[in-house]
Protein backbone atom coordinates (compact mmCIF):
# COMPACT_ATOMS: atom_id res chain seq x y z
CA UNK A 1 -1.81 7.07 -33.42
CA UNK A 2 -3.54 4.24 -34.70
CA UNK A 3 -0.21 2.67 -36.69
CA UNK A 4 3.59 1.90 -35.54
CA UNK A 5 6.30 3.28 -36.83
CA UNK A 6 8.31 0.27 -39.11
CA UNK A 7 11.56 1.18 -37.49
CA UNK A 8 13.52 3.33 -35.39
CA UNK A 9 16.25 6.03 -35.10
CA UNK A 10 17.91 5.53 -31.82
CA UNK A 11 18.01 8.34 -28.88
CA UNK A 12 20.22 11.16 -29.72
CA UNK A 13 23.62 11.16 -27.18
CA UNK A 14 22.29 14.37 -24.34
CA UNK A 15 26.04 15.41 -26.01
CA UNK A 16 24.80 15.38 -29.57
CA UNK A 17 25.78 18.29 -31.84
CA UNK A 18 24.49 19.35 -35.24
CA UNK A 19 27.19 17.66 -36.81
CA UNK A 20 25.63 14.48 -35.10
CA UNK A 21 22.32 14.40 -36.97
CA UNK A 22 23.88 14.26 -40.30
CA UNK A 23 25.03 17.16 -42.95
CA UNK A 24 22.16 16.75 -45.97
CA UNK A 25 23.22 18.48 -49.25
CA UNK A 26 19.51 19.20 -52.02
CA UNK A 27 20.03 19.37 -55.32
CA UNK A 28 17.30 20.92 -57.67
CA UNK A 29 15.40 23.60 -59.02
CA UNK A 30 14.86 25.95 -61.29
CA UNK A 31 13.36 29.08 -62.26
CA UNK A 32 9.97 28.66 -61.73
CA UNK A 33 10.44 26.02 -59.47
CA UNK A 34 11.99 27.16 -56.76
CA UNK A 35 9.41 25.89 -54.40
CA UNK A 36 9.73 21.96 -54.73
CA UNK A 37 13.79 21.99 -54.03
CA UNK A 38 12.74 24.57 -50.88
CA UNK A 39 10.24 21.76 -49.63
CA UNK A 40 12.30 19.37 -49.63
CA UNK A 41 15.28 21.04 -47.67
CA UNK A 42 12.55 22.37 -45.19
CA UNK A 43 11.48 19.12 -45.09
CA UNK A 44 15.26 17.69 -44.26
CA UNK A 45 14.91 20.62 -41.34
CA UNK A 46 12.40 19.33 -39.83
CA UNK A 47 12.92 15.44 -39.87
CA UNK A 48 15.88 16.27 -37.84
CA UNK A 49 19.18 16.92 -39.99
CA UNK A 50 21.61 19.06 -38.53
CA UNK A 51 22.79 20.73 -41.31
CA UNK A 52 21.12 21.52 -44.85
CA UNK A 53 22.26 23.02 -47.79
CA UNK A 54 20.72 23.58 -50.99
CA UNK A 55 22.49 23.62 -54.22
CA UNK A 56 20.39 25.71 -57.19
CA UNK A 57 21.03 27.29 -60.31
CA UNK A 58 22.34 30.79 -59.31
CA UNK A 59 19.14 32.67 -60.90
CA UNK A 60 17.00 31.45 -58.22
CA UNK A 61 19.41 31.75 -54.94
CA UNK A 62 17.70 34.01 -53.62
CA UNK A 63 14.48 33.07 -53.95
CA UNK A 64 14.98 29.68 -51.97
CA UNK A 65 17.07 31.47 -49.36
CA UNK A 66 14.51 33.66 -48.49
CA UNK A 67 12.12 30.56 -47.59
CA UNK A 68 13.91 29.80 -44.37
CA UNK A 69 16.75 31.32 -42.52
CA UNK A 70 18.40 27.88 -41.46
CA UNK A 71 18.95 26.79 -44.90
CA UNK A 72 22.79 27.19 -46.38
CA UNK A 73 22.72 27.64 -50.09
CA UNK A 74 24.86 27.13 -52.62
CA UNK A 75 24.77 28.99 -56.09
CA UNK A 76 25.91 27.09 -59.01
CA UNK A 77 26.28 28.02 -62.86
CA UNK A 78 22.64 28.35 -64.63
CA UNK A 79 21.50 28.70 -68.68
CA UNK A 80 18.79 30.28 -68.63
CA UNK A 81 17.09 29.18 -64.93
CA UNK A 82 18.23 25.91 -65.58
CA UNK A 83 21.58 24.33 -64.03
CA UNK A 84 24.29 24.61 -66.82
CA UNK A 85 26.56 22.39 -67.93
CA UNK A 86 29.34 22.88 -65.57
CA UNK A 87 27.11 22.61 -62.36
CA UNK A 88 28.26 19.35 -61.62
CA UNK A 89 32.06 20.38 -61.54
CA UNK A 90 30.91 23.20 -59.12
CA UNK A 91 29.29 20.86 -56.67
CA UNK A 92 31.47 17.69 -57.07
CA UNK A 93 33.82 18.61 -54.58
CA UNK A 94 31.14 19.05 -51.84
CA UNK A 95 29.18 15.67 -52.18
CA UNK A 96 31.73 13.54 -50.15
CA UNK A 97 31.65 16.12 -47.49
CA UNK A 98 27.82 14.75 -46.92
CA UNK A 99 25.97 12.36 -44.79
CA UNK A 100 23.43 12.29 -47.69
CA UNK A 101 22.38 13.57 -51.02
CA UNK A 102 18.77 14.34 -52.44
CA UNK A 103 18.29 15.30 -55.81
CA UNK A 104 15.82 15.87 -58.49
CA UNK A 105 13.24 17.99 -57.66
CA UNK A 106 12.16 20.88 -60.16
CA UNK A 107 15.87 20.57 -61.87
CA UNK A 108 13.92 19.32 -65.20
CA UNK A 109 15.89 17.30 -67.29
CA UNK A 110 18.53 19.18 -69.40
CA UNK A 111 22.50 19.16 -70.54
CA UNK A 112 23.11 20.51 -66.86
CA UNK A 113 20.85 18.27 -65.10
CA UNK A 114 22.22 15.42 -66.63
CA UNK A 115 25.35 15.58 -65.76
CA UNK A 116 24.44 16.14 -61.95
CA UNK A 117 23.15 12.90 -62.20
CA UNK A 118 25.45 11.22 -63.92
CA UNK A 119 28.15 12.24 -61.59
CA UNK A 120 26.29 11.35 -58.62
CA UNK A 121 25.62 7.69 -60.09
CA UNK A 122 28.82 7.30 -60.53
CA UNK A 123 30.24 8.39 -57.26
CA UNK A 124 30.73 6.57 -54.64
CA UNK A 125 30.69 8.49 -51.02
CA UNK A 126 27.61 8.90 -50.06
CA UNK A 127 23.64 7.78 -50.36
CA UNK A 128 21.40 9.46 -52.58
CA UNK A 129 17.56 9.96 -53.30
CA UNK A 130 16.79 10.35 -56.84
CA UNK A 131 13.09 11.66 -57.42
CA UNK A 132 11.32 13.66 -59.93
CA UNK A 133 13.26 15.03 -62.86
CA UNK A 134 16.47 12.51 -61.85
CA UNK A 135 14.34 9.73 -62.27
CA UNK A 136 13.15 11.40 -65.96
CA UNK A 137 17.07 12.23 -66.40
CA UNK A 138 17.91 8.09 -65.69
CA UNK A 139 15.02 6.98 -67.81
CA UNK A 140 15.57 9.27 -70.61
CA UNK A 141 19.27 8.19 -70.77
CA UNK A 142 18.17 4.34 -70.62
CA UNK A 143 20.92 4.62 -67.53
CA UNK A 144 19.57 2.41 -65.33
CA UNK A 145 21.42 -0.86 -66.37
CA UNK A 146 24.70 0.45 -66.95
CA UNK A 147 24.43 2.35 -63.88
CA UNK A 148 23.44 -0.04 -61.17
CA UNK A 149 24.98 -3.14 -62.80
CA UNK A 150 28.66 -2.27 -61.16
CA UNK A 151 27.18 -1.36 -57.65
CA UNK A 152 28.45 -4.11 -54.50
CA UNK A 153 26.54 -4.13 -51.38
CA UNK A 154 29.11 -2.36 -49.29
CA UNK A 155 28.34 1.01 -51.47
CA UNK A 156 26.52 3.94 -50.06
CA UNK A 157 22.50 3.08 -50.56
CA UNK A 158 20.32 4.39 -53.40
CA UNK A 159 16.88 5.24 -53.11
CA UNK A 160 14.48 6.01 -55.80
CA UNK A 161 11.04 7.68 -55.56
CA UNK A 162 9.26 7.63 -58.92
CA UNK A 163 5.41 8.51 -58.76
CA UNK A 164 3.79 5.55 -61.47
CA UNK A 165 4.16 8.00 -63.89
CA UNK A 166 8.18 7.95 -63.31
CA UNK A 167 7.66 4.49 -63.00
CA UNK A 168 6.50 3.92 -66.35
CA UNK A 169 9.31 5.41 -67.85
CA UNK A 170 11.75 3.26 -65.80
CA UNK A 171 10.18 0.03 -66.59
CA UNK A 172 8.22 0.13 -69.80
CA UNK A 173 4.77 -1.01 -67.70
CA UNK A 174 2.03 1.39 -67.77
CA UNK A 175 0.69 3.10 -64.68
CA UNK A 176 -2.53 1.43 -65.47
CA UNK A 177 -1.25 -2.09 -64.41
CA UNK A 178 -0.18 -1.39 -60.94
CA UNK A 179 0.52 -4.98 -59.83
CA UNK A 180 2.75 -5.98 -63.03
CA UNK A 181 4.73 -1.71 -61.78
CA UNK A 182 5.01 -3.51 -58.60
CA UNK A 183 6.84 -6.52 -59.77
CA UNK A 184 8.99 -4.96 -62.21
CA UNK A 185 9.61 -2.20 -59.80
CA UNK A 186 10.99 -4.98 -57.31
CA UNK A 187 12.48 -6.98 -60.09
CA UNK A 188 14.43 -3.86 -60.25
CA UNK A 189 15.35 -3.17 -56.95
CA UNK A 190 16.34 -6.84 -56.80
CA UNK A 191 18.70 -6.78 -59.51
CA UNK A 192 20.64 -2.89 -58.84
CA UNK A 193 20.80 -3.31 -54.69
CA UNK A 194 18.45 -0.35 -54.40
CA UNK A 195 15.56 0.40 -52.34
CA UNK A 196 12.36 2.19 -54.52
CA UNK A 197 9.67 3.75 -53.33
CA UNK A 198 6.14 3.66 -55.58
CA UNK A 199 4.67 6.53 -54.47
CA UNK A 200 0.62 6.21 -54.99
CA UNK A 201 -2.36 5.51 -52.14
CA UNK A 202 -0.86 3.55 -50.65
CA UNK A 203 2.57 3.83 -51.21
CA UNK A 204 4.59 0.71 -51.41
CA UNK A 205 8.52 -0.07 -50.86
CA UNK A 206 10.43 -2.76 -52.62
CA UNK A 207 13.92 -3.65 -51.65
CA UNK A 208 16.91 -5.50 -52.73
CA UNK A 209 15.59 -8.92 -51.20
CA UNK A 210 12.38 -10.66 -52.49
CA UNK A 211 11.04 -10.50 -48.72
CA UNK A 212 11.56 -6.58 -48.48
CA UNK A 213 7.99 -5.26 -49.63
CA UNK A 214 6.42 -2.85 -47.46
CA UNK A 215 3.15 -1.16 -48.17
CA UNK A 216 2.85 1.68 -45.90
CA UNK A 217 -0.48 2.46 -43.76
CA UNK A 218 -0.78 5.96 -42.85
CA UNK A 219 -1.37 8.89 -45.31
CA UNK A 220 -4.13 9.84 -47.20
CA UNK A 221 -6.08 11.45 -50.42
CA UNK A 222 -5.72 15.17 -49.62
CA UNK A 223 -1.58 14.46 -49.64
CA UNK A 224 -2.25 14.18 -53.24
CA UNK A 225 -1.15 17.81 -53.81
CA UNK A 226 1.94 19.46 -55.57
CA UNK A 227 5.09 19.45 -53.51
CA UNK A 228 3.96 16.27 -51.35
CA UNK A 229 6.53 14.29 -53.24
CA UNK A 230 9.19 16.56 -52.70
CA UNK A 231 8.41 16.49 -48.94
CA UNK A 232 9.12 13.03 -49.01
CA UNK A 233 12.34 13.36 -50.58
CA UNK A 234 13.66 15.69 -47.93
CA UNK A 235 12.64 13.88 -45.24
CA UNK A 236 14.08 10.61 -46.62
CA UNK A 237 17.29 11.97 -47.81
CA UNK A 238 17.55 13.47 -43.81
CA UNK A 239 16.70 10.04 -42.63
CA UNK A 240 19.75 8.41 -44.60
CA UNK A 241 21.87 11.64 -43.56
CA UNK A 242 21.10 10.36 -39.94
CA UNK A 243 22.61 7.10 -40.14
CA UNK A 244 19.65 4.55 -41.37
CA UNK A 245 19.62 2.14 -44.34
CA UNK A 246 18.24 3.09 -47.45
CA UNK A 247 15.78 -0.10 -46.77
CA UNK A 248 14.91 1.89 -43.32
CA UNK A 249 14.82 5.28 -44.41
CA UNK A 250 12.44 4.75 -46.98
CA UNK A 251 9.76 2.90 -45.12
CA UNK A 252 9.84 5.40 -41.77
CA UNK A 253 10.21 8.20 -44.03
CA UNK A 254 6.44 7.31 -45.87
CA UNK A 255 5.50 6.29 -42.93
CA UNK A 256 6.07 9.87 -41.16
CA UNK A 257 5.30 11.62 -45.04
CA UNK A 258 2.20 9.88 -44.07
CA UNK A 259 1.50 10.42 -40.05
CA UNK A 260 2.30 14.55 -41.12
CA UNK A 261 -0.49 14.45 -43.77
CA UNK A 262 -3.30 12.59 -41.68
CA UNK A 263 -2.37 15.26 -38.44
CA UNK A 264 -2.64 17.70 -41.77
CA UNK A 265 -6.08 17.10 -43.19
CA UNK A 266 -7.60 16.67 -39.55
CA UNK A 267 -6.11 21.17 -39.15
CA UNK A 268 -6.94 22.08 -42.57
CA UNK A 269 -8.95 19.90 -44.57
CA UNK A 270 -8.00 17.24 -47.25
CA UNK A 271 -9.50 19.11 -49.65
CA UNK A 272 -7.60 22.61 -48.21
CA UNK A 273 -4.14 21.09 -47.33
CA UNK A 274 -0.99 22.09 -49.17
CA UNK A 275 2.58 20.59 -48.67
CA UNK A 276 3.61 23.64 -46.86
CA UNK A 277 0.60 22.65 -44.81
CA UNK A 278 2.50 19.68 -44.68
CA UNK A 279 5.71 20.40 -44.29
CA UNK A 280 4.88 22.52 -40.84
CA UNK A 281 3.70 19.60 -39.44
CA UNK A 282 6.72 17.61 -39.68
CA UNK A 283 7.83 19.26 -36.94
CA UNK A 284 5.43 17.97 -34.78
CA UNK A 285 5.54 14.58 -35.53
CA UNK A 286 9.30 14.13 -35.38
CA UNK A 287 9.80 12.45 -32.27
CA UNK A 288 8.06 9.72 -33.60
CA UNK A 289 11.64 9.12 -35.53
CA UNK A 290 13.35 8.10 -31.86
CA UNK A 291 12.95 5.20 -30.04
C-alpha cells in the first residue's frame, strides 16, 4: 500500500469476545431505501464490530434482514415507510446499551425522523455519526447552535459526515467555494467539540482544535457512487463502537473507506464498481485497523 494508516486500533486480547469489539446500533431507512441503512450496518460488520443492530421503520424489516444473516434488527413504528412519530420512544431505551450510534441514512427528514435526532442530540451516553438525512434534519431545524452549544469535552464524541451539498445547508457557503466550506466547516467543529468529515475527492477532516485538519490520501473517482457514503458511516460509527476518538475514527475510517475503494476499482473497474462492490472488500482490508 502506497499510504499509512493515520492511526491505530490496538491488538485485540487472544481472549476477546464479541462483546469486546463494541455493540453498534444503525438507525435509518425507509421504504425505498432500504439499501443505504443495510450498507452501512454491513459495513459496521466488516470493520470489525461485534455486534450490529439495525433499527428501521417496521415496513421494511424484512427487507434489510434478508441482506445479511449477522445483522439483529429492530422494527420500530412507521407512517407510511417512513419512521413515525413515536420511533424515538421505541428505541430510546436501547441507545445507552451501545458502544456507538450511526444514524441518518435513507430515514429522509420527517415528524419521525426528527425526533430520532433530536433525542439523540440531546442524550448523553454514547457517540454518534450523523450523515445524510440527520444532517438535512439538523440543518432544516437551524439545530446546530442550540444543540452543540451545551456539549463539555468529557461527553461522548459527535461526528458529522455531510457531502458539500449537506454542507451547504449547515453553513450557508455554497459547495462551489470549497476553501471558504472548509473554514466554516472547521469554524464549526471548533466551536461545538465535534469532529466533521467533508466528504468530496479528497475528503478532508476538521476537528475541535485549529491544528486537527486532515485531508485523507487514498480513495478515488469511481467511489463516487450511491451508497459510498453510507459505507463510510458504518464503518466509522464501528470504529467509535471499538473504543477510538471521534478525532480517530473519522480519519482511519476515510482512510480505510478509501484503501477498500482503490483495492475496488483495481477488481471491477472505477467506472463498474458499486458500494456493495465496496462494501465486500472491507473485509479484506480490515487488518489494516490493528497495530
Amino acid at each position: 500500500m502506497s499510504t499509512s494508516p493515520p492511526t491505530a486500533l490496538p491488538c485485540p486480547a487472544s481472549d476477546a469476545h464479541k462483546g469486546t469489539f463494541g455493540r453498534v446500533l444503525l438507525i435509518g431507512g425507509s421504504r425505498g431505501m432500504a439499501g443505504s441503512i443495510t450498507l452501512s450496518s454491513i459495513a459496521a460488520l466488516h470493520s470489525g464490530s461485534g455486534l450490529v443492530s439495525t433499527a428501521v421503520p417496521d415496513s421494511i424489516l424484512g427487507t434489510v434482514a434478508g441482506f445479511h444473516p449477522s445483522l439483529m434488527t429492530i422494527a420500530l413504528p412507521c407512517s407510511d415507510g417512513k419512521f413515525a412519530l413515536e420511533a424515538w420512544r421505541a428505541i430510546e431505551s436501547q441507545i445507552e446499551k451501545q458502544d456507538a450510534v450511526g444514524v441518518g441514512p435513507g430515514m429522509t427528514t420527517g415528524p419521525g425522523s426528527i425526533e430520532i435526532v433530536r433525542g439523540l442530540l440531546q442524550q448523553r451516553s454514547v457517540p454518534v455519526v450523523f450523515d445524510a438525512d440527520a444532517i438535512n434534519v439538523i440543518a432544516k431545524q437551524d439545530w446546530f447552535n442550540n444543540s452543540f452549544a451545551t456539549r463539555s469535552p468529557q461527553e461522548p464524541d459527535i461526528v458529522l459526515t455531510p457531502h458539500r451539498g449537506e454542507l451547504a445547508r449547515l453553513t450557508g457557503v455554497p459547495a462551489d467555494a470549497p476553501e471558504k466550506q472548509d473554514e466554516a466547516a472547521h469554524g464549526l467543529a471548533i466551536s461545538a467539540g465535534i469532529t466533521i468529515v467533508i466528504k468530496g475527492g479528497p475528503t478532508r477532516v476538521v476537528g475541535a482544535h485549529v491544528d486537527m485538519n486532515y485531508t485523507n490520501d487514498t480513495g478515488n473517482s469511481g467511489m463516487a457512487t450511491a451508497g459510498s457514503g453510507d459505507v463510510l458511516t458504518g464503518i466509522i460509527a464501528s470504529l467509535l463502537g471499538q473504543g477510538l476518538s471521534g478525532w480517530d475514527a473519522a480519519r482511519l475510517g476515510v482512510w480505510i473507506h478509501g484503501i477498500a475503494g482503490d483495492q475496488t476499482a483495481r477488481r471491477k473497474s472505477r467506472a463498474g464498481m458499486t458500494s456493495l462492490h465496496l462494501v465486500e472488500t472491507l473485509a479484506e482490508v480490515a487488518d489494516q485497523m490493528f497495530s
